[in-house]
Protein backbone atom coordinates (compact mmCIF):
# COMPACT_ATOMS: atom_id res chain seq x y z
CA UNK A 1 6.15 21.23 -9.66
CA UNK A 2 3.03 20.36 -7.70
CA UNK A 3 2.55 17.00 -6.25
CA UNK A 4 -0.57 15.27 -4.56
CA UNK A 5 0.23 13.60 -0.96
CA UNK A 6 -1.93 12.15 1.63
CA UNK A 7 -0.99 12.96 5.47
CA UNK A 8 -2.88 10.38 7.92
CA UNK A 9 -3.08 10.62 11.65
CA UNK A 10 -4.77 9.26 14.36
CA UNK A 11 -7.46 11.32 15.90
CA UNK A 12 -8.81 11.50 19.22
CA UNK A 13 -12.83 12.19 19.07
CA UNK A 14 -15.43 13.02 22.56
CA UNK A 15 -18.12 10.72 22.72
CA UNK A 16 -20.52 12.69 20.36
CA UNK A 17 -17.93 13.16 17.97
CA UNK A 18 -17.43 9.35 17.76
CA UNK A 19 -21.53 9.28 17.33
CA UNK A 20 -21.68 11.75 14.87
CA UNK A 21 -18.37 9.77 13.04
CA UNK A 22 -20.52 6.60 13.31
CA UNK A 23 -23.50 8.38 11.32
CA UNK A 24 -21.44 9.69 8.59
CA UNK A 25 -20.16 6.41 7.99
CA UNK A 26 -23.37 4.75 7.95
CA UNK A 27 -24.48 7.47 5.52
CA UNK A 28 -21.71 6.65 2.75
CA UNK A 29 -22.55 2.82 3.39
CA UNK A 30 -25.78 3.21 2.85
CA UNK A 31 -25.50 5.51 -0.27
CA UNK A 32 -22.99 2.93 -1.59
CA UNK A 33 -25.29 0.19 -1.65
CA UNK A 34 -28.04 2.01 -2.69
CA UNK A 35 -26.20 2.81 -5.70
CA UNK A 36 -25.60 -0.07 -6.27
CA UNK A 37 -28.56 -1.46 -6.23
CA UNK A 38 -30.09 1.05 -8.91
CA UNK A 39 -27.37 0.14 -10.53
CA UNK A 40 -28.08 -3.30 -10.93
CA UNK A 41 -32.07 -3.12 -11.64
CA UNK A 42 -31.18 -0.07 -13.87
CA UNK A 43 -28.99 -2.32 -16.10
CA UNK A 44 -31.65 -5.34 -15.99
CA UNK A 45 -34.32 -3.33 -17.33
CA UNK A 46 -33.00 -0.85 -19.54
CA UNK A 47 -29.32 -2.39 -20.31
CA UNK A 48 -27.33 0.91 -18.77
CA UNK A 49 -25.61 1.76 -15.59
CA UNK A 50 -26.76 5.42 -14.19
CA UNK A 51 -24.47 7.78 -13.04
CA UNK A 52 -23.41 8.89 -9.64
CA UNK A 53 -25.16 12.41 -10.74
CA UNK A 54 -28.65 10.31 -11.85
CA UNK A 55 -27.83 8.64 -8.39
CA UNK A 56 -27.53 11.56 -6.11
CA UNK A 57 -30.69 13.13 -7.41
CA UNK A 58 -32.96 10.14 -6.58
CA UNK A 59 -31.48 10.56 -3.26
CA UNK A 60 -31.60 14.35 -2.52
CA UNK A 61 -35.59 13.32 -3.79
CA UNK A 62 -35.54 9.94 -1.00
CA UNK A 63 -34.44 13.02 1.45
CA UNK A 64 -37.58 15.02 0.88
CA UNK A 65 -39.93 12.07 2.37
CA UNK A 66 -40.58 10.61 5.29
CA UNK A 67 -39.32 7.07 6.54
CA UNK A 68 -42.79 6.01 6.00
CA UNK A 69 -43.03 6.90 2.49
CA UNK A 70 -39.59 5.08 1.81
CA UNK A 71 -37.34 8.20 2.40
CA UNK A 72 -34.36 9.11 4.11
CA UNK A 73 -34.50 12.13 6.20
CA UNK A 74 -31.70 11.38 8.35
CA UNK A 75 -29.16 11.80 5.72
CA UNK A 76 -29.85 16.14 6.41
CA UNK A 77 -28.02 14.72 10.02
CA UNK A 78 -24.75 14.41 8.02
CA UNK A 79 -22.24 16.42 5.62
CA UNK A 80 -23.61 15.95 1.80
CA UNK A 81 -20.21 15.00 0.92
CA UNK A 82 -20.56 11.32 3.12
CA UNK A 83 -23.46 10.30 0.23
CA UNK A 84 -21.66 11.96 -2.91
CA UNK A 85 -18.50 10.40 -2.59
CA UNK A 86 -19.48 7.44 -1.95
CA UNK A 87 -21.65 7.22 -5.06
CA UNK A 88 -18.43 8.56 -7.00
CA UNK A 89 -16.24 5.82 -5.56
CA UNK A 90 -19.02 3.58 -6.94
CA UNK A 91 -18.59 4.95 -10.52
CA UNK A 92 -14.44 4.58 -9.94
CA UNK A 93 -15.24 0.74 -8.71
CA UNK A 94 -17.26 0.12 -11.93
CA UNK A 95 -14.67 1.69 -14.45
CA UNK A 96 -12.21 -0.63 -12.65
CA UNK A 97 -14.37 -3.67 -13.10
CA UNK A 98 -14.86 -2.64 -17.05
CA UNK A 99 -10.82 -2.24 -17.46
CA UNK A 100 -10.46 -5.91 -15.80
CA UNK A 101 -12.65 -7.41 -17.96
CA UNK A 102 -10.80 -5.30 -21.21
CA UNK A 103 -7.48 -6.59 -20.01
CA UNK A 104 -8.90 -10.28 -19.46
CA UNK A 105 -8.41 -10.38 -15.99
CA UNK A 106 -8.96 -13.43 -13.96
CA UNK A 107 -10.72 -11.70 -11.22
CA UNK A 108 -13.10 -8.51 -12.62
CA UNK A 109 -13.85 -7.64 -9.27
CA UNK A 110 -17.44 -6.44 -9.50
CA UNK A 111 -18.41 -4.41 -6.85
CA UNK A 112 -20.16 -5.91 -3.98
CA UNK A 113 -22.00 -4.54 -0.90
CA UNK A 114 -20.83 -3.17 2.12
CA UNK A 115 -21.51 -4.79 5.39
CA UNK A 116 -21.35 -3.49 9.25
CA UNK A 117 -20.41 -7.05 10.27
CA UNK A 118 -16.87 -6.44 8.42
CA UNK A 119 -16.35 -3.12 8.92
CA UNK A 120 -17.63 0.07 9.54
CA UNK A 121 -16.10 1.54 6.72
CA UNK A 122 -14.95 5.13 5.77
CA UNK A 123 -16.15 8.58 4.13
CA UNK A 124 -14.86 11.39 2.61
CA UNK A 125 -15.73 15.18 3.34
CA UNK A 126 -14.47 18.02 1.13
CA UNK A 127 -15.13 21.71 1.85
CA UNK A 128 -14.28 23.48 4.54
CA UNK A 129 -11.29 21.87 6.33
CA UNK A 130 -8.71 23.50 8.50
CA UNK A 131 -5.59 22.39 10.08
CA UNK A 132 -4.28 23.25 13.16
CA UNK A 133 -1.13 22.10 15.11
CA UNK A 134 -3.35 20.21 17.64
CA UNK A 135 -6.89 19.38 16.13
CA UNK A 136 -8.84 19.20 12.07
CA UNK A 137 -11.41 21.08 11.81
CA UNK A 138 -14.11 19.40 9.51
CA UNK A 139 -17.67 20.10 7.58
CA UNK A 140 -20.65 19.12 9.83
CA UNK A 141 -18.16 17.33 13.11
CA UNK A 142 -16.43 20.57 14.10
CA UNK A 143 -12.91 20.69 15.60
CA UNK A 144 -11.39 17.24 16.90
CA UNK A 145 -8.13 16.78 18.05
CA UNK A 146 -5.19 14.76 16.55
CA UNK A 147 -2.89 12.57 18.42
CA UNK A 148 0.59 14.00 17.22
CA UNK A 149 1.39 17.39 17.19
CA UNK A 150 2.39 19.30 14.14
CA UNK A 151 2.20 16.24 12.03
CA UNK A 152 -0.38 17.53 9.71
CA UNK A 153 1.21 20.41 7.36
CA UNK A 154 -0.28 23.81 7.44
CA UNK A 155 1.45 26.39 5.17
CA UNK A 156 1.74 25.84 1.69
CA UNK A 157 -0.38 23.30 0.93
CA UNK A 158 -3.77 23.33 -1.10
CA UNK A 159 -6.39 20.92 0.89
CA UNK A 160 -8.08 18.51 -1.52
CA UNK A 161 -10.37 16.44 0.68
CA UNK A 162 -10.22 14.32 3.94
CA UNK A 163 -11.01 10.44 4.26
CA UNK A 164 -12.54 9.39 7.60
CA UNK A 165 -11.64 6.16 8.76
CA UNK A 166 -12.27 3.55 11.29
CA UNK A 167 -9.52 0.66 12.28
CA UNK A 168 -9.77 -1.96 15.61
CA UNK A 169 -11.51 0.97 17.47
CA UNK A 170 -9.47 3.87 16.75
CA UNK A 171 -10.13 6.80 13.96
CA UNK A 172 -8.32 8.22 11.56
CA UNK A 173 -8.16 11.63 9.02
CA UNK A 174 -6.30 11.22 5.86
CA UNK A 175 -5.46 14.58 4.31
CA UNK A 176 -5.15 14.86 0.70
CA UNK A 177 -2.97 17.96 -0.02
CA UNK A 178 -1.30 19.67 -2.76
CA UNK A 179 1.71 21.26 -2.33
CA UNK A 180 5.20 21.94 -3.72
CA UNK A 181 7.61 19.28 -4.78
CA UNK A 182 11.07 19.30 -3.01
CA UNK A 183 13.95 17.56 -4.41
CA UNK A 184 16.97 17.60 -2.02
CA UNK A 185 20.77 16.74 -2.85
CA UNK A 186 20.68 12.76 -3.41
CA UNK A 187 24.29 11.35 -3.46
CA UNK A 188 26.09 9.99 -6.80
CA UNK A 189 25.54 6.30 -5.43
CA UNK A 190 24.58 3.37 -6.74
CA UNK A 191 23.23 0.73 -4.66
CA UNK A 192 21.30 -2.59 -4.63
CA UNK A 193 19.23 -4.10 -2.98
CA UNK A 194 18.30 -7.76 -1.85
CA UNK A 195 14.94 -8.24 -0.23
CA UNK A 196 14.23 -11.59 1.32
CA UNK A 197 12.37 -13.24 4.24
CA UNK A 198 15.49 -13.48 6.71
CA UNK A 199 16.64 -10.19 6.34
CA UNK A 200 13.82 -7.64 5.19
CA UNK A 201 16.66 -5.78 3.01
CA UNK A 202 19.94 -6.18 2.49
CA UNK A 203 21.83 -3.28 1.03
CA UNK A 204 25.72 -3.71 -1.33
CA UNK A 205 26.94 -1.62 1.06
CA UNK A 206 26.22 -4.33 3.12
CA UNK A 207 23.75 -2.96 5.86
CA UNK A 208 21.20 -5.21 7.06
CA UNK A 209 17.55 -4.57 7.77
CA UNK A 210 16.40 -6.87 10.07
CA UNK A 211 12.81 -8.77 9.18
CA UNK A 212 10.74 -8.16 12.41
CA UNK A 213 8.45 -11.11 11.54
CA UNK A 214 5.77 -9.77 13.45
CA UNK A 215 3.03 -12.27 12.66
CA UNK A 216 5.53 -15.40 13.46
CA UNK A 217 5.89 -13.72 16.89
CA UNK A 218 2.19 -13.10 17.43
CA UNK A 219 1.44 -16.29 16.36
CA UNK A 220 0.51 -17.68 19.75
CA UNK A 221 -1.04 -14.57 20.85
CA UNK A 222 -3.61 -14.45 18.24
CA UNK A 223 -4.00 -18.13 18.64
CA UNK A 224 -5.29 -17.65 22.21
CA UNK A 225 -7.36 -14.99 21.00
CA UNK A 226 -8.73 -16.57 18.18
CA UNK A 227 -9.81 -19.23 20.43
CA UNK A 228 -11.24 -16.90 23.29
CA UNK A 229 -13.77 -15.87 20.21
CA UNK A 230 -14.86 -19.19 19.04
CA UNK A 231 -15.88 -20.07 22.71
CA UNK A 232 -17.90 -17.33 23.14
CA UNK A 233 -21.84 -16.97 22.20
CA UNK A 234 -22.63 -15.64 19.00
CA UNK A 235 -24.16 -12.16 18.70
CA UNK A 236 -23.24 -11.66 22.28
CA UNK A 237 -21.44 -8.71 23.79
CA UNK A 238 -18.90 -10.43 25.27
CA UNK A 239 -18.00 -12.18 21.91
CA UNK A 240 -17.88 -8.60 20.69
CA UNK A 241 -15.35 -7.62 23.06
CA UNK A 242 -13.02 -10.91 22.28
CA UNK A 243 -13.12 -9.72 18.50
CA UNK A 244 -12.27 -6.53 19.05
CA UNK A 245 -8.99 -7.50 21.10
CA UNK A 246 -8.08 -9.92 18.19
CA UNK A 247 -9.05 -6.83 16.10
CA UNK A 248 -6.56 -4.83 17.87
CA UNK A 249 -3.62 -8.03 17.75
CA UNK A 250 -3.34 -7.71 14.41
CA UNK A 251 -3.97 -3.89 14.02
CA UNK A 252 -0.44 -4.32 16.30
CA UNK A 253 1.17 -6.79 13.81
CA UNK A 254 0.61 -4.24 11.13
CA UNK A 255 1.87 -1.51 12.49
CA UNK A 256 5.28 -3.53 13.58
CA UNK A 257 5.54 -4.24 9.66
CA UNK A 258 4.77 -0.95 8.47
CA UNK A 259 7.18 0.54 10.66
CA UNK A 260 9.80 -1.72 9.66
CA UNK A 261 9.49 -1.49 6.10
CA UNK A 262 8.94 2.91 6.15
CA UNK A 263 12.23 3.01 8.23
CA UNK A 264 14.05 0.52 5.79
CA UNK A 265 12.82 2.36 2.62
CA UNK A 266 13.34 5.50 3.83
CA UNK A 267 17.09 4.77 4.99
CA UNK A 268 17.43 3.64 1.60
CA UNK A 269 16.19 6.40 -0.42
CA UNK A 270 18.41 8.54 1.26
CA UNK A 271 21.51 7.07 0.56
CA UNK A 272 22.15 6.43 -3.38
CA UNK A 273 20.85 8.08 -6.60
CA UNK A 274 20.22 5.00 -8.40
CA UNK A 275 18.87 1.79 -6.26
CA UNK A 276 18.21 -1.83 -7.81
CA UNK A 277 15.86 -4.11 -7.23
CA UNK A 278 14.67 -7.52 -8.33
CA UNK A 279 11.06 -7.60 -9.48
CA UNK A 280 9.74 -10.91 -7.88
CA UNK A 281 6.62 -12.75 -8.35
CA UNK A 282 5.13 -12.78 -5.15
CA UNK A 283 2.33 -14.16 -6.03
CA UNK A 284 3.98 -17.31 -7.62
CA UNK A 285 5.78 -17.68 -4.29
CA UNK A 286 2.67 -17.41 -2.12
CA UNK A 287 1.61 -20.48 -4.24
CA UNK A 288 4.47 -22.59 -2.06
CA UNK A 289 2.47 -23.50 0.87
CA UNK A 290 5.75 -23.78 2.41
CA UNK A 291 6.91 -20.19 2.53
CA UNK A 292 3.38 -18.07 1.81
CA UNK A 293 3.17 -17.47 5.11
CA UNK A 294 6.70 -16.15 5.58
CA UNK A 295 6.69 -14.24 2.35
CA UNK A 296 3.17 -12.48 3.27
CA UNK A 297 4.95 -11.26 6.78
CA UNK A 298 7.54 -10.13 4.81
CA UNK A 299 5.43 -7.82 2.62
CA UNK A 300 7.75 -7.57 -0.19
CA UNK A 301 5.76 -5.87 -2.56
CA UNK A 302 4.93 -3.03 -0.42
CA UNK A 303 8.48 -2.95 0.05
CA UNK A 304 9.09 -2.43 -3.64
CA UNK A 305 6.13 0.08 -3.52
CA UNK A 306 7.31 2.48 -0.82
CA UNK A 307 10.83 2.65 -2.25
CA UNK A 308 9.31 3.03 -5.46
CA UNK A 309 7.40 6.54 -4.64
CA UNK A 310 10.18 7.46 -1.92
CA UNK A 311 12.98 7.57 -4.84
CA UNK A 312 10.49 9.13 -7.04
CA UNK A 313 10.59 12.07 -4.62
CA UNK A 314 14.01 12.76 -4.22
CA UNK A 315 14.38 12.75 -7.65
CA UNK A 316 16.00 9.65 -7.92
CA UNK A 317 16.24 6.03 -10.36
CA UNK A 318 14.96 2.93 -9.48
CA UNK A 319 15.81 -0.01 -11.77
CA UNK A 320 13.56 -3.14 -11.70
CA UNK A 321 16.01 -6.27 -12.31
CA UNK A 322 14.20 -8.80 -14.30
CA UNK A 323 12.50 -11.36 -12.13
CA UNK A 324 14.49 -14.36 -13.56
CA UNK A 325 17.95 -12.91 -13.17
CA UNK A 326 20.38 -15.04 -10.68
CA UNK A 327 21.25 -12.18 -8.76
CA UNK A 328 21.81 -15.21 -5.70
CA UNK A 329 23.16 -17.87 -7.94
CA UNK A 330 25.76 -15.87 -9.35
CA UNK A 331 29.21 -15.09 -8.27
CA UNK A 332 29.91 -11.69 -7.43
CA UNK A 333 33.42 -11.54 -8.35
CA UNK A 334 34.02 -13.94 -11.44
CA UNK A 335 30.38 -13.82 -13.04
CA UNK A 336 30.23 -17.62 -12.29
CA UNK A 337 26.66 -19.14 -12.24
CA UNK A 338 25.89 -21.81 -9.81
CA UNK A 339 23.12 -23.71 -10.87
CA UNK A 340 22.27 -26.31 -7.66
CA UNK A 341 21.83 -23.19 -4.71
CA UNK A 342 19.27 -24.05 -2.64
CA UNK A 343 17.14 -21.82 0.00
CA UNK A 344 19.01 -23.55 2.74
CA UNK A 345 22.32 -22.22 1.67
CA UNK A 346 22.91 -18.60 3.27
CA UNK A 347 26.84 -18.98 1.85
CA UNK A 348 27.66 -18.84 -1.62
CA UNK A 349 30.67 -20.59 -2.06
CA UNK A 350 32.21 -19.90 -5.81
CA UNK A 351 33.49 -23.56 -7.23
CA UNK A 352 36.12 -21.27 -9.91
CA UNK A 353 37.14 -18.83 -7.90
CA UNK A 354 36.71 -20.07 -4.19
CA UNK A 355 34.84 -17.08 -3.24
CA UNK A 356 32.80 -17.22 -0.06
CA UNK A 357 30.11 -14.25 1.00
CA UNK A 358 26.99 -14.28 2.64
CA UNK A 359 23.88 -15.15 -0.07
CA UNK A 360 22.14 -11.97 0.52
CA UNK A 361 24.70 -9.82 0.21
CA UNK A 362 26.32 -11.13 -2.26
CA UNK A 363 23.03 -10.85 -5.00
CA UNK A 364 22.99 -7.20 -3.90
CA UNK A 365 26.31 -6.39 -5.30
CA UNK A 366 25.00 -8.54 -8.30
CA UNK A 367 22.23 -6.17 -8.46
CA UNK A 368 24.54 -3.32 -8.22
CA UNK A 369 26.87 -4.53 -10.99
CA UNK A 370 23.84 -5.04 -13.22
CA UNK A 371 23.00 -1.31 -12.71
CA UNK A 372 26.38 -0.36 -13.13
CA UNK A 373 26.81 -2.53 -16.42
CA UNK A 374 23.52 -1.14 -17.86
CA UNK A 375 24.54 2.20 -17.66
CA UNK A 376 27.95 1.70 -19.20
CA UNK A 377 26.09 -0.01 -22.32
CA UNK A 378 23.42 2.57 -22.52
CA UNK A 379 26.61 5.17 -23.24
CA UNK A 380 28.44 3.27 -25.23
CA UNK A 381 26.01 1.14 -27.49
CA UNK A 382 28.94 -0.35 -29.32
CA UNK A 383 30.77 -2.14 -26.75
CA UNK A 384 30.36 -5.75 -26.12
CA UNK A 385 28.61 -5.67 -23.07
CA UNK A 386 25.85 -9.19 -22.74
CA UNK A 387 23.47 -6.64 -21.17
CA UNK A 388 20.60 -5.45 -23.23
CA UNK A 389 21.17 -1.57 -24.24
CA UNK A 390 18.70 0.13 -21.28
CA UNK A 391 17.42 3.50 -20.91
CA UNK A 392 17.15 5.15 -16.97
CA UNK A 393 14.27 7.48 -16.61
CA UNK A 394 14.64 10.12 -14.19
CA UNK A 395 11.45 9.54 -11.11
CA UNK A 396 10.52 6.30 -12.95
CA UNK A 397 11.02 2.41 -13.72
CA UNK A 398 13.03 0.85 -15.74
CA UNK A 399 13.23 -3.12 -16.13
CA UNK A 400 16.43 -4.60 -16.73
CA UNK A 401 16.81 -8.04 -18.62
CA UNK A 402 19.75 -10.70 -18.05
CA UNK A 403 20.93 -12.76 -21.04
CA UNK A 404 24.18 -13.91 -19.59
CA UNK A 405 25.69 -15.25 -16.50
CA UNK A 406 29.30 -13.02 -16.64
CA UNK A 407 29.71 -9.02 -16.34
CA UNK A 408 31.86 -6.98 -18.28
């Protein structure tokens, strides 16, 4: 079975190469706006959209002129790719925007234009491209080295197309291969899984992934720096330099979450067959201007995400617990429900049975017994289980509803 993954890396480009980087990008900016443009007036006068194909021929024709006629010669400078793409992701943004407005969507999202002033964006380049253990090899830039050896694959892999991007200064190459699914031995292990804002994850097994918090520690940090940039002249270069260290503070901060949450997910995936997980509405709790903060450091759904894919992999289940089951308000061990639990309580403390366990853990086990009582009613439809009769799919979701407070 063939699968589709994207490889991304760090790269490591001269001078020229960072020039020649710059240009391409500026090309695919350009393009995009330009379609978009014609897009606009095209649909004003004649009530249609054109295509990224009627698109790229008015620009191979801009190409042929001069800049004082209106062309663009300096787009021969760069791969063809840069422009093409970027008029295709045009078309993709536009299908998106009609789907929105199908499903009623709050927000369509119509496609806007692309500025310098927020970033200088990204390209893609298909073609030619070769991999090597210490450099990429790419249409129109030539050979530029990568920061970590042997990180990019090399055998047994199809190459689809590269994406070109720039981040607080640095560059980076996302390959898009195609290559060979392979599904290891998982364990016969069920497990679930609490995620919350103290602890990133908590596991029924009862291991603890620790929540780095890395914007609540870089708080003050990008407070000075925030300041250093409102003090300084605008349009000025040293006002440039002050937002490209704050640039490069919160680059930082994202990298000490993503870390965190790959090595928690990955941990995970490893271990069981069958993981559960709650479903939360994190964007109901972002609404509490009380916790948004913490629950946007936390990045819970990217959590849910990674694990999602990761599991997928390795051939695994993931079960999505409905998001109003009391997996923290209920007792572990008699089934109890306790109503008044507050945030502030980090012990559950059973009133029946006098059980006392930590709060996180103990709505992981609840998330484990949920999995475990699901699967026992989808085998035995008769038996008088308060679960709803669910089906596991194999490499995909399956949602889980609660309609009682005691397991059987």
């Amino acid at each position: 079975m063939k699968i589709i993954l994207a490889y991304k890396v760090e790269i490591n480009p001269n001078n020229k190469q960072k020039t020649a980087l710059l240009r391409h990008a500026g090309a695919a900016r350009w393009a995009f706006n330009f379609g978009l443009r014609r897009k606009i007036e095209s649909y004003e006068t004649t009530g249609k959209f054109l295509s990224a194909m009627d698109l790229h021929k008015e620009l191979v024709s801009l190409k042929k002129k001069s800049v004082e006629d209106g062309g663009v010669p300096w787009m021969y400078k760069v791969s063809k790719c840069a422009p093409q793409e970027a008029l295709r992701n045009l078309d993709r943004a536009f299908d998106n925007f009609f789907r929105r407005c199908k499903q009623g969507a709050k927000r369509k999202g119509f496609p806007k234009f692309k500025s310098r002033k927020q970033s200088i964006g990204n390209f893609t380049l298909r073609g030619k491209i070769y991999v090597g253990s210490y450099h990429i090899q790419l249409p129109r830039l030539g050979i530029i080295k990568i920061k970590e050896k042997d990180y990019l694959p090399i055998n047994g892999i199809k190459i689809l197309g590269v994406t070109v991007s720039e981040k607080s200064s640095k560059w980076f190459v996302s390959l898009q291969v195609e290559q060979d699914k392979v599904v290891g031995k998982i364990s016969d292990h069920i497990i679930g899984v609490d995620v919350g804002i103290k602890s990133l994850a908590v596991t029924s097994d009862g291991e603890v992934f620790e929540n780095p918090k890395a914007l609540k520690q870089s708080e003050n940090r990008i407070r000075l720096l925030q300041k250093s940039v409102s003090r300084k002249k605008k349009r000025s270069n040293n006002r440039k330099k002050a937002s490209q260290k704050l640039s490069r503070q919160h680059y930082r901060v994202s990298c000490i979450r993503k870390d965190a949450i790959h090595k928690a997910t990955t941990a995970i995936a490893k271990q069981a067959s069958v993981i559960v997980i709650e479903s939360l509405n994190v964007a109901g709790m972002m609404k509490n201007h009380k916790l948004a903060r913490a629950v946007s450091d936390s990045s819970m759904a990217e959590f849910l995400r990674q694990i999602t894919y990761k599991v997928g992999w390795k051939g695994g289940k993931i079960i999505k617990a409905d998001k109003f089951f009391p997996s923290s308000k209920t007792c572990s061990k008699c089934g109890f429900i306790k109503s008044d639990l507050t945030l502030s309580d980090r012990t559950f403390e059973c009133s029946i049975c006098g059980y006392s366990i930590d709060r996180d853990l103990n709505a992981a086990i609840n998330l484990k017994q949920l999995a475990v009582s699901s699967t026992v009613t989808a085998c035995r439809p008769e038996s008088s289980g308060l679960l709803r009769q669910t089906k596991l799919l194999v490499g995909q979701e399956s949602d889980i509803g609660f309609t009682a407070g005691r397991f059987e």
